[in-house]
N, C-alpha and C. Protein backbone atom coordinates (compact mmCIF):
# COMPACT_ATOMS: atom_id res chain seq x y z
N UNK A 1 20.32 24.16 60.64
CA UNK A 1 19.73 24.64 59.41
C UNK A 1 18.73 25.73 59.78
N UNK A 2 18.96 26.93 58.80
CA UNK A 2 17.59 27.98 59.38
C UNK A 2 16.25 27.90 58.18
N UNK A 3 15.38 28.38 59.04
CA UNK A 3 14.50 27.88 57.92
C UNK A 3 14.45 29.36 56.44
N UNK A 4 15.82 30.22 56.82
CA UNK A 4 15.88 30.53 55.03
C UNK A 4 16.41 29.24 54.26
N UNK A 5 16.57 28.67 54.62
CA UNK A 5 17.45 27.30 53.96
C UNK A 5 16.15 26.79 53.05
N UNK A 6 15.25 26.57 53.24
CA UNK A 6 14.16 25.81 53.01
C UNK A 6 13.28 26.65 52.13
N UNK A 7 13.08 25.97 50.57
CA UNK A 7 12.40 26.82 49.98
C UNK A 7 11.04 25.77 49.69
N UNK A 8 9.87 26.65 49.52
CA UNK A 8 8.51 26.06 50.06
C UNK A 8 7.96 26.26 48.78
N UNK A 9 7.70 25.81 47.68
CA UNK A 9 7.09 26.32 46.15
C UNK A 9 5.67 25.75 46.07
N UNK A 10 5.35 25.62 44.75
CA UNK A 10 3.58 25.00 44.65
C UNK A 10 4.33 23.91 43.64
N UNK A 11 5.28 24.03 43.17
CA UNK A 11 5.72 23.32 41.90
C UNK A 11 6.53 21.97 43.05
N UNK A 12 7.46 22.68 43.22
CA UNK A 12 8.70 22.03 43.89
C UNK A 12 8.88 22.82 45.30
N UNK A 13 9.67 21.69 45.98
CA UNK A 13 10.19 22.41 47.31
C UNK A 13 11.89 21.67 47.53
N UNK A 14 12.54 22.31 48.07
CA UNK A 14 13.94 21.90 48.17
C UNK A 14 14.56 22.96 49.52
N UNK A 15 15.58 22.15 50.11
CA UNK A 15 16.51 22.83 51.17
C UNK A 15 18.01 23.04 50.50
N UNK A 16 18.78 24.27 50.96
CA UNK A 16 19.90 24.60 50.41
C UNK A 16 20.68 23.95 51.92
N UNK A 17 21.60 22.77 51.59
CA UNK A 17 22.33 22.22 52.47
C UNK A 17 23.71 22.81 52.23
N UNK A 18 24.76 22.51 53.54
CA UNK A 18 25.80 22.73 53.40
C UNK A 18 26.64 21.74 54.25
N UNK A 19 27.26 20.62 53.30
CA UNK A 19 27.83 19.31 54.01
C UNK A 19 29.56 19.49 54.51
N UNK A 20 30.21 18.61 54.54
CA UNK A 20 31.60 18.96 54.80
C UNK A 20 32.68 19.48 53.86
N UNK A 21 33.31 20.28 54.21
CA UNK A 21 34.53 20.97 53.46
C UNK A 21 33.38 22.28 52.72
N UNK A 22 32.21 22.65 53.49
CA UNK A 22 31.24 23.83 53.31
C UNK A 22 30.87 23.40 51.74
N UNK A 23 30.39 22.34 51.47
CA UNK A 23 30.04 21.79 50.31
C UNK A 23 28.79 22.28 50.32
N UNK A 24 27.73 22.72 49.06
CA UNK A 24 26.68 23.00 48.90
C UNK A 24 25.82 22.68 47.84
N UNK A 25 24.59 21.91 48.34
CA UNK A 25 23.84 21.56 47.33
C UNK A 25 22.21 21.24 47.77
N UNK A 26 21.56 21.41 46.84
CA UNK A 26 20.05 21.60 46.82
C UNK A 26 19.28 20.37 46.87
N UNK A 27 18.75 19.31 47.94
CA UNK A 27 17.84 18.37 47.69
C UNK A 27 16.14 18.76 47.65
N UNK A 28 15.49 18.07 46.88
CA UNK A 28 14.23 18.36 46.54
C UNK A 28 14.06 17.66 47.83
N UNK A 29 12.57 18.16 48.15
CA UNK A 29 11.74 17.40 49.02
C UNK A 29 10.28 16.77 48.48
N UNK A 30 10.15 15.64 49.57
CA UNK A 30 9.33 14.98 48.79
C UNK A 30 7.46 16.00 49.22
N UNK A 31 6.63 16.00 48.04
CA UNK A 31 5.40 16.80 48.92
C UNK A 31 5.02 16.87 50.82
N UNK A 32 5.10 15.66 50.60
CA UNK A 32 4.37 15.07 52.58
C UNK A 32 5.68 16.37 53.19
N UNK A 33 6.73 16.00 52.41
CA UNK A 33 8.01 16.49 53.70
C UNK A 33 7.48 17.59 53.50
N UNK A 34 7.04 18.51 52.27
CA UNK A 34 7.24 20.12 52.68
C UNK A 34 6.32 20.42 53.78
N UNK A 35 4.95 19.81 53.31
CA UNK A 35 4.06 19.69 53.83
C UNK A 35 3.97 19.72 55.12
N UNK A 36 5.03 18.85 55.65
CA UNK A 36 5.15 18.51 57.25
C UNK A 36 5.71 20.20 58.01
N UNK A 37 7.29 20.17 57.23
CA UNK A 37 7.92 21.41 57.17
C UNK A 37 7.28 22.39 57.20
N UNK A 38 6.27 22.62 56.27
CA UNK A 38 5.43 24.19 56.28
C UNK A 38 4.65 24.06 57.36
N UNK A 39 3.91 22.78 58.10
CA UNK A 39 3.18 23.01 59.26
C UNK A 39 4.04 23.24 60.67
N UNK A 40 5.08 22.65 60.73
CA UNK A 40 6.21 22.92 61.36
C UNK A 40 6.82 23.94 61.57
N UNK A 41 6.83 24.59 60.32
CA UNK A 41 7.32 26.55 60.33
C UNK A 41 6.15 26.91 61.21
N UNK A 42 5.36 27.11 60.43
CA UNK A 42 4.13 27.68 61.19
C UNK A 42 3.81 27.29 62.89
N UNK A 43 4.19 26.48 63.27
CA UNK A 43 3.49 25.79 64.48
C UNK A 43 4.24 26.68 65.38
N UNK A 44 5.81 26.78 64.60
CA UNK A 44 7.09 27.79 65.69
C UNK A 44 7.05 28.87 65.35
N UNK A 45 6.28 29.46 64.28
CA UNK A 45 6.01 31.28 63.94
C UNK A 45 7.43 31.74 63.71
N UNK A 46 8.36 30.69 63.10
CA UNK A 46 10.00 30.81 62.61
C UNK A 46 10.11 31.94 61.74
N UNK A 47 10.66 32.86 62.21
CA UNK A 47 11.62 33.80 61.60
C UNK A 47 13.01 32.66 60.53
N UNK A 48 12.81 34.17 59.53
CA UNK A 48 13.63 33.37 58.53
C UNK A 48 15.22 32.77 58.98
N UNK A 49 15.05 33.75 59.75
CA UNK A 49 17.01 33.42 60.31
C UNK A 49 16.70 32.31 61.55
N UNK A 50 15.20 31.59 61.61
CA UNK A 50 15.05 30.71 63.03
C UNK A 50 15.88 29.99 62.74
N UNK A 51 16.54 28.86 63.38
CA UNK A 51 16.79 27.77 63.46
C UNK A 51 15.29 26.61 63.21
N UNK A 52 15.74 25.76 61.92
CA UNK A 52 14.71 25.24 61.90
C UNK A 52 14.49 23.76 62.66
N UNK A 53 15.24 23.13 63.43
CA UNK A 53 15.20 22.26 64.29
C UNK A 53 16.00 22.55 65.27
N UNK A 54 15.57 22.69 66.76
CA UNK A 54 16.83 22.68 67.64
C UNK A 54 16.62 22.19 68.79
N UNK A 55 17.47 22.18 69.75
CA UNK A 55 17.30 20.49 70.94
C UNK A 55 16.70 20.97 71.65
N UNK A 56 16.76 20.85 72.84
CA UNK A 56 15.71 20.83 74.02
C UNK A 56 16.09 22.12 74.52
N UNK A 57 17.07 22.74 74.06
CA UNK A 57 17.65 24.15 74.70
C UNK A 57 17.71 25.12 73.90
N UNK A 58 16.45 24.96 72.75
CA UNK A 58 16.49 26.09 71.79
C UNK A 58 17.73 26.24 70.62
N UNK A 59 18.85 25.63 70.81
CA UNK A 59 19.83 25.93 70.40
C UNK A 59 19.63 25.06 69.01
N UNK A 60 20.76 25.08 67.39
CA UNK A 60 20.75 24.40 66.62
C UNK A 60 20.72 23.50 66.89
N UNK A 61 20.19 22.02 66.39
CA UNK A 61 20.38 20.87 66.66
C UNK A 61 21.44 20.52 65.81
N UNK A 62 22.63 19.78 66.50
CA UNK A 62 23.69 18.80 66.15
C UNK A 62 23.63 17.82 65.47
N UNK A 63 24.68 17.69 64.86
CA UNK A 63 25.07 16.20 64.38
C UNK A 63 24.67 14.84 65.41
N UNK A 64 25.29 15.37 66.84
CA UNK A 64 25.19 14.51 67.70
C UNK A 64 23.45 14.52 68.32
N UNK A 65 23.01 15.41 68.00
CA UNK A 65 21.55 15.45 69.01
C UNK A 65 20.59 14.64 67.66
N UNK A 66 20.90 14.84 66.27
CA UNK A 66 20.35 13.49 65.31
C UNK A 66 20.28 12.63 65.71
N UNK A 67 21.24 12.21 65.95
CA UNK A 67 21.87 10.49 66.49
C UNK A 67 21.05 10.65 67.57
N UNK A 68 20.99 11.08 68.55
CA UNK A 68 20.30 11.11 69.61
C UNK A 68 18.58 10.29 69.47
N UNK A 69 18.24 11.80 68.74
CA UNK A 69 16.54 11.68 68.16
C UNK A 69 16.35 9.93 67.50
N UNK A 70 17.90 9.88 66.64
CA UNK A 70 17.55 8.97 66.11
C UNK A 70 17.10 7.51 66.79
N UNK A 71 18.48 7.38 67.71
CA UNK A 71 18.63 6.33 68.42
C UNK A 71 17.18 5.95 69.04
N UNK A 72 16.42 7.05 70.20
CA UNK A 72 15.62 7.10 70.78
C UNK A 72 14.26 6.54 69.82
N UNK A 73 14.31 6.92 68.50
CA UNK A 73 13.23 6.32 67.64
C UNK A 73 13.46 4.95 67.65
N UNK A 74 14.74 3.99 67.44
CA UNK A 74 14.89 3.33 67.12
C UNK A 74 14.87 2.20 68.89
N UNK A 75 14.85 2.59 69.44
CA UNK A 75 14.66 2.19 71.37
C UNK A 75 13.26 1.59 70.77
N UNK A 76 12.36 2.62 70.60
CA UNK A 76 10.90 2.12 70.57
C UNK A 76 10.73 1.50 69.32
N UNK A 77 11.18 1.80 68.21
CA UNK A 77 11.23 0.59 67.39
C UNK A 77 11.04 -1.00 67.74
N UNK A 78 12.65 -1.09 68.03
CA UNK A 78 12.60 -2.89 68.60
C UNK A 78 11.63 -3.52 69.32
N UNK A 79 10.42 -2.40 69.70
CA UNK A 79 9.27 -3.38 70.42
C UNK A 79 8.96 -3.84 69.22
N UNK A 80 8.35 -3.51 68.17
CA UNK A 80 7.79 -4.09 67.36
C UNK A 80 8.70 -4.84 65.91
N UNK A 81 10.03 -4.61 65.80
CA UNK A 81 11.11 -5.44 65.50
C UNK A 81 12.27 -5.54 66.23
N UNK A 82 12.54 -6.68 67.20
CA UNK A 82 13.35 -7.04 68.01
C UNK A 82 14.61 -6.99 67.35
N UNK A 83 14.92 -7.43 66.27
CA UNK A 83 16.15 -7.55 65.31
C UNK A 83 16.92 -6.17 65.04
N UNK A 84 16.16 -5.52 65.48
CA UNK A 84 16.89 -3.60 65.30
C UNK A 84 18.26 -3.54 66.12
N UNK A 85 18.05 -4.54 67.52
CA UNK A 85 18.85 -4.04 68.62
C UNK A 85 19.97 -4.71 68.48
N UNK A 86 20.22 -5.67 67.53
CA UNK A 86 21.70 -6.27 67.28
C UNK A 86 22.27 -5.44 66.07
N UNK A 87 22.04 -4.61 65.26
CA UNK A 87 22.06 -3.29 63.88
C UNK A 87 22.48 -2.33 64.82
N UNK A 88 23.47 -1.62 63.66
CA UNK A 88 24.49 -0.05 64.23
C UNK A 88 23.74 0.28 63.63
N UNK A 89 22.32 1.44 63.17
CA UNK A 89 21.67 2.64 62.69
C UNK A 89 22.44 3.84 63.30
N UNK A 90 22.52 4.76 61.94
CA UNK A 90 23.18 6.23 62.48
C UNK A 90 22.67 6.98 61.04
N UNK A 91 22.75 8.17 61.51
CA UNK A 91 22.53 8.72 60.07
C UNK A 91 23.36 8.79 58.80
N UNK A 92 24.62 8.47 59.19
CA UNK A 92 25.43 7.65 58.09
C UNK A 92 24.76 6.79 57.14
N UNK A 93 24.53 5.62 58.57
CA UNK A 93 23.81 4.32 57.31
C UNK A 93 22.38 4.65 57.32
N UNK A 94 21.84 5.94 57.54
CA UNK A 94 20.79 5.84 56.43
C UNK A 94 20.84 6.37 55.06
N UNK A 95 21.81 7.22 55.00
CA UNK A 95 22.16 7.80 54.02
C UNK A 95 22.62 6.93 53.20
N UNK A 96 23.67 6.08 53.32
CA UNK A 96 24.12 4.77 52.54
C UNK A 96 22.82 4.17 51.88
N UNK A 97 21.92 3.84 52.76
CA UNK A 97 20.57 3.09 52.78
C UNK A 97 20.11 3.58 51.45
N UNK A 98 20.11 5.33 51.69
CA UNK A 98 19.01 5.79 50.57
C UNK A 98 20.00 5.41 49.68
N UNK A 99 20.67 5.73 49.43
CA UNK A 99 21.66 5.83 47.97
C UNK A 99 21.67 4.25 47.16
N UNK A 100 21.89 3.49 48.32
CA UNK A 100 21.63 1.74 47.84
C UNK A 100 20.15 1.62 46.93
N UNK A 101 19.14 2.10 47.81
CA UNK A 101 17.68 2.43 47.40
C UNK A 101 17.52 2.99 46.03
N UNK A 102 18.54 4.36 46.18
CA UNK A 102 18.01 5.17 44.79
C UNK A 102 19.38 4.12 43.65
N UNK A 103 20.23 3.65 43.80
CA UNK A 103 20.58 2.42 42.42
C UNK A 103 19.50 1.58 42.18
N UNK A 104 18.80 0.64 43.08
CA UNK A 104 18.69 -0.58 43.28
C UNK A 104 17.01 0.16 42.22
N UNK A 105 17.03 1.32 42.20
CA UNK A 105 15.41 2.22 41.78
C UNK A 105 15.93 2.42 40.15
N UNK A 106 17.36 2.13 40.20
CA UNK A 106 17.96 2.24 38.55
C UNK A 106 17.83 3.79 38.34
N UNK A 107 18.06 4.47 39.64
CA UNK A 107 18.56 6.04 39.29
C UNK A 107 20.21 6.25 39.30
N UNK A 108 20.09 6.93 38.02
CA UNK A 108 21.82 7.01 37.60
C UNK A 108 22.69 7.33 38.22
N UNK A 109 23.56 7.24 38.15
CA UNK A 109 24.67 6.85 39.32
C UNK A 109 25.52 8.65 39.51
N UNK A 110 25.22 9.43 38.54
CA UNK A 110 25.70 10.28 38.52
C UNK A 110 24.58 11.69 39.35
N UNK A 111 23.28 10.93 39.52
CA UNK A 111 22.38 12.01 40.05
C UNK A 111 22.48 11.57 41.28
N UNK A 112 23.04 10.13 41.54
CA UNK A 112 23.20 9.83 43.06
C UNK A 112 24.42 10.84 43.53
N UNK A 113 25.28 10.88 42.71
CA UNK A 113 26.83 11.45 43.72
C UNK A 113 26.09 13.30 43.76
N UNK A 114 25.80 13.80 42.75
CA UNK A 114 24.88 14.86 42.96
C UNK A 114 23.99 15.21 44.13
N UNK A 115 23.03 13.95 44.33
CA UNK A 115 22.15 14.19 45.98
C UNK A 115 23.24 13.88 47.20
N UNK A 116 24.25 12.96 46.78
CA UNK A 116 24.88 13.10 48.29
C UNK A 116 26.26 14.20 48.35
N UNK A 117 25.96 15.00 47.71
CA UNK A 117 27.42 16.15 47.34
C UNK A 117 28.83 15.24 46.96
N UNK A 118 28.83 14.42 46.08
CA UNK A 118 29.96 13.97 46.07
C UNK A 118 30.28 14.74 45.03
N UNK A 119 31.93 14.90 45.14
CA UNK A 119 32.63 15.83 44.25
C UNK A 119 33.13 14.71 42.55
N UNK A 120 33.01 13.13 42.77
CA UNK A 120 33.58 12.57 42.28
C UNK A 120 32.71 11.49 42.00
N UNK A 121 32.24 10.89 40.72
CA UNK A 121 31.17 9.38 40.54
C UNK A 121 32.09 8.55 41.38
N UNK A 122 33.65 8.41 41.34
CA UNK A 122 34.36 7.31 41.68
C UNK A 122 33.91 7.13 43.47
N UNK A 123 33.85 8.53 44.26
CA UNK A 123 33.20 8.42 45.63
C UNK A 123 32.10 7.30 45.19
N UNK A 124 30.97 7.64 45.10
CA UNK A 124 29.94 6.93 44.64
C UNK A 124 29.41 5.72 44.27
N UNK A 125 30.52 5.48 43.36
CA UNK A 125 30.72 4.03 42.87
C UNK A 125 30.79 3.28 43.90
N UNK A 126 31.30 3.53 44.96
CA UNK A 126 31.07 2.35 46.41
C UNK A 126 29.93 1.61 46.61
N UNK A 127 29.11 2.55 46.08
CA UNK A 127 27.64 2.03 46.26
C UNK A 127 26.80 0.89 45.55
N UNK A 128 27.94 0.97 44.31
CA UNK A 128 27.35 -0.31 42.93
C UNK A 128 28.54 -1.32 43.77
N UNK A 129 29.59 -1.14 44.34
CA UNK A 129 30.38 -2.32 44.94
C UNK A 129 29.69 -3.19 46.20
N UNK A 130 28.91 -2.41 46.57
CA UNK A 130 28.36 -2.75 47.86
C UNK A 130 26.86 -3.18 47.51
N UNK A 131 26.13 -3.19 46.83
CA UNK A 131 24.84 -3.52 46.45
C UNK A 131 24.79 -4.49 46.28
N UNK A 132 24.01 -5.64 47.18
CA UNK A 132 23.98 -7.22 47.24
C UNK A 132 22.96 -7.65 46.35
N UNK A 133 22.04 -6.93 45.86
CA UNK A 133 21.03 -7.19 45.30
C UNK A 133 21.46 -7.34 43.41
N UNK A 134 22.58 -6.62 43.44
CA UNK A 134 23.41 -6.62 41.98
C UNK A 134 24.39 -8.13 41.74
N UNK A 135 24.62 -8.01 42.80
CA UNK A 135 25.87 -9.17 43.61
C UNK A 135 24.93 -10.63 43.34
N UNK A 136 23.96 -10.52 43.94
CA UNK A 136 22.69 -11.97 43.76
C UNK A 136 22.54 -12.14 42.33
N UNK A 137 22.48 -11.21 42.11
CA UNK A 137 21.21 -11.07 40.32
C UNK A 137 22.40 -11.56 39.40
N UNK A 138 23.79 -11.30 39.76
CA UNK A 138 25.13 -11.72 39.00
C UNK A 138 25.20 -12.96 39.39
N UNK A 139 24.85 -13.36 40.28
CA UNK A 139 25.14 -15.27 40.78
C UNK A 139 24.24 -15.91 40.81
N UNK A 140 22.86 -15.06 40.17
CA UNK A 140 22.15 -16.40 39.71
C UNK A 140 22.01 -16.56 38.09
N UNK A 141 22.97 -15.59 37.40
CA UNK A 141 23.71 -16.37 35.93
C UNK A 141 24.49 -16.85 35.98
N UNK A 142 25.31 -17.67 37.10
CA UNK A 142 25.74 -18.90 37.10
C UNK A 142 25.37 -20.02 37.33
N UNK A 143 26.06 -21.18 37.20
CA UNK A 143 26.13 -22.20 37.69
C UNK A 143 26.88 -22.57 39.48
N UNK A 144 26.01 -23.31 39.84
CA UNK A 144 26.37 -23.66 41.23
C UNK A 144 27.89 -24.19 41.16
N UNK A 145 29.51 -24.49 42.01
CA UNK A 145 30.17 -24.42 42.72
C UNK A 145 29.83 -26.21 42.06
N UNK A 146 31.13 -26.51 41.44
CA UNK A 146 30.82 -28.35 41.49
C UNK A 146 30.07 -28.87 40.35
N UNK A 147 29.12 -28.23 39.68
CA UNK A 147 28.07 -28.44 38.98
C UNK A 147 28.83 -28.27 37.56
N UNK A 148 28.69 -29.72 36.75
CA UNK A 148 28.80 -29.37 35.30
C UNK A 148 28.44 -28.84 34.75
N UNK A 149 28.77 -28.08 33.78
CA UNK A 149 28.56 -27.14 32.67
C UNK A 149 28.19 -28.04 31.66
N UNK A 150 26.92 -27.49 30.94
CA UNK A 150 26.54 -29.02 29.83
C UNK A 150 27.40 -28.61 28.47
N UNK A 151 27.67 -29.34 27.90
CA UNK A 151 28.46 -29.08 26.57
C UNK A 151 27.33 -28.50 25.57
N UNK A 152 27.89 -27.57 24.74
CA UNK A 152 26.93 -27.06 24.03
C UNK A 152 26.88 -27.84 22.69
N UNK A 153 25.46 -28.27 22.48
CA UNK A 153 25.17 -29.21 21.04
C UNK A 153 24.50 -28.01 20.07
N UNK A 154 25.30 -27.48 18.73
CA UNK A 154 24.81 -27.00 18.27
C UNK A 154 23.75 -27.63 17.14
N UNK A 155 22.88 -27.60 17.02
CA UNK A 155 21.57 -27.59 16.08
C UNK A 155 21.72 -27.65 14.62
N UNK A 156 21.09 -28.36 14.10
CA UNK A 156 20.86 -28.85 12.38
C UNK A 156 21.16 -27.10 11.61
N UNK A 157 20.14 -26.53 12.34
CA UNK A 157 19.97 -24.82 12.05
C UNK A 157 21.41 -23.96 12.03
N UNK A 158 22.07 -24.29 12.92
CA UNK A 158 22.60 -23.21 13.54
C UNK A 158 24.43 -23.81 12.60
N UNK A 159 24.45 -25.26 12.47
CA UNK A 159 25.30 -25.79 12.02
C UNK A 159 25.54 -25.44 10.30
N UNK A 160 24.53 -25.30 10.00
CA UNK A 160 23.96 -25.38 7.99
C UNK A 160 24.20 -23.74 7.71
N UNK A 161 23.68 -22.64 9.29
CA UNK A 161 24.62 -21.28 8.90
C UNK A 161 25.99 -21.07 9.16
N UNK A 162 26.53 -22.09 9.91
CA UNK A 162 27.64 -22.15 9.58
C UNK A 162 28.39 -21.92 8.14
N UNK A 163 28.27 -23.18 8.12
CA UNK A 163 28.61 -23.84 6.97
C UNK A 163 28.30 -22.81 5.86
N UNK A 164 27.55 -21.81 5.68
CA UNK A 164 27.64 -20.61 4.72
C UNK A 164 28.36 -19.27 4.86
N UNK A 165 29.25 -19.71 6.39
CA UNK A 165 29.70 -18.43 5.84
C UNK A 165 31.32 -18.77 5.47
């Protein structure tokens, strides 16, 4: 990504991405991020055509050198949660992550396929199939596995409106 990609506002700030099959679309950033970003431009005196992250050899940073950065965050992680090191993390499943995040936040399902360039809600929809937290909240309006169902006694009330219509 170069940092013309990255637009820096007082209102808003957003990067112009370009995902697979040269798909293109605009995510906002959150304040802290531009914030970080604009001290970051500055720190590298980036020309607009710089590369705005790149590996240890100056060059663009990769798909694969993410994973890299990432992994290495996640090494020093497990000191302080051991449970990390049996978990596949990649930037895949964080992306999954956010998108689970932004339903589970009751953001519409159609501004989700929008932030992750999907061409299609039906892509998307994976995400309401896969959300355990939807999955729970649906199985605890049931009844337990074995457990009678009580017969329903309708009421003096409810019997007498019957009976009028």
């Amino acid at each position: 990504m170069s940092c013309s990609q990255v637009e820096l506002g007082i209102r808003s700030s957003f990067v112009h991405l370009y995902g697979k099959g040269r798909k293109e679309r605009c995510v906002p950033l959150w304040a802290r991020t531009a914030d970080a970003i604009t001290k970051w431009m500055r720190e590298q005196d980036s020309a607009p055509k710089a590369h705005l992250f790149t590996n240890y050899r100056g060059e663009q940073l990769t798909r694969n050198g993410v994973d890299c950065i990432l992994q290495k965050a996640i090494a020093g992680a497990v000191l302080a949660c051991p449970s990390l090191r049996q978990k596949h993390i990649s930037p895949h499943v964080i992306r999954h992550a956010t998108a689970t995040h932004l339903l589970q936040a009751s953001v519409d399902i159609s501004v989700i396929a929008l932030w992750l360039g999907h061409e299609s809600i039906d892509t998307t929809h994976i995400y309401m199939e896969s959300n355990l937290a939807h999955k729970e909240e649906a199985l605890g309006h049931l009844r337990p596995a074995g457990q009678r169902t009580p017969r329903f006694h309708a009421t003096d009330k409810v019997i007498a409106f019957l009976e009028t219509l």
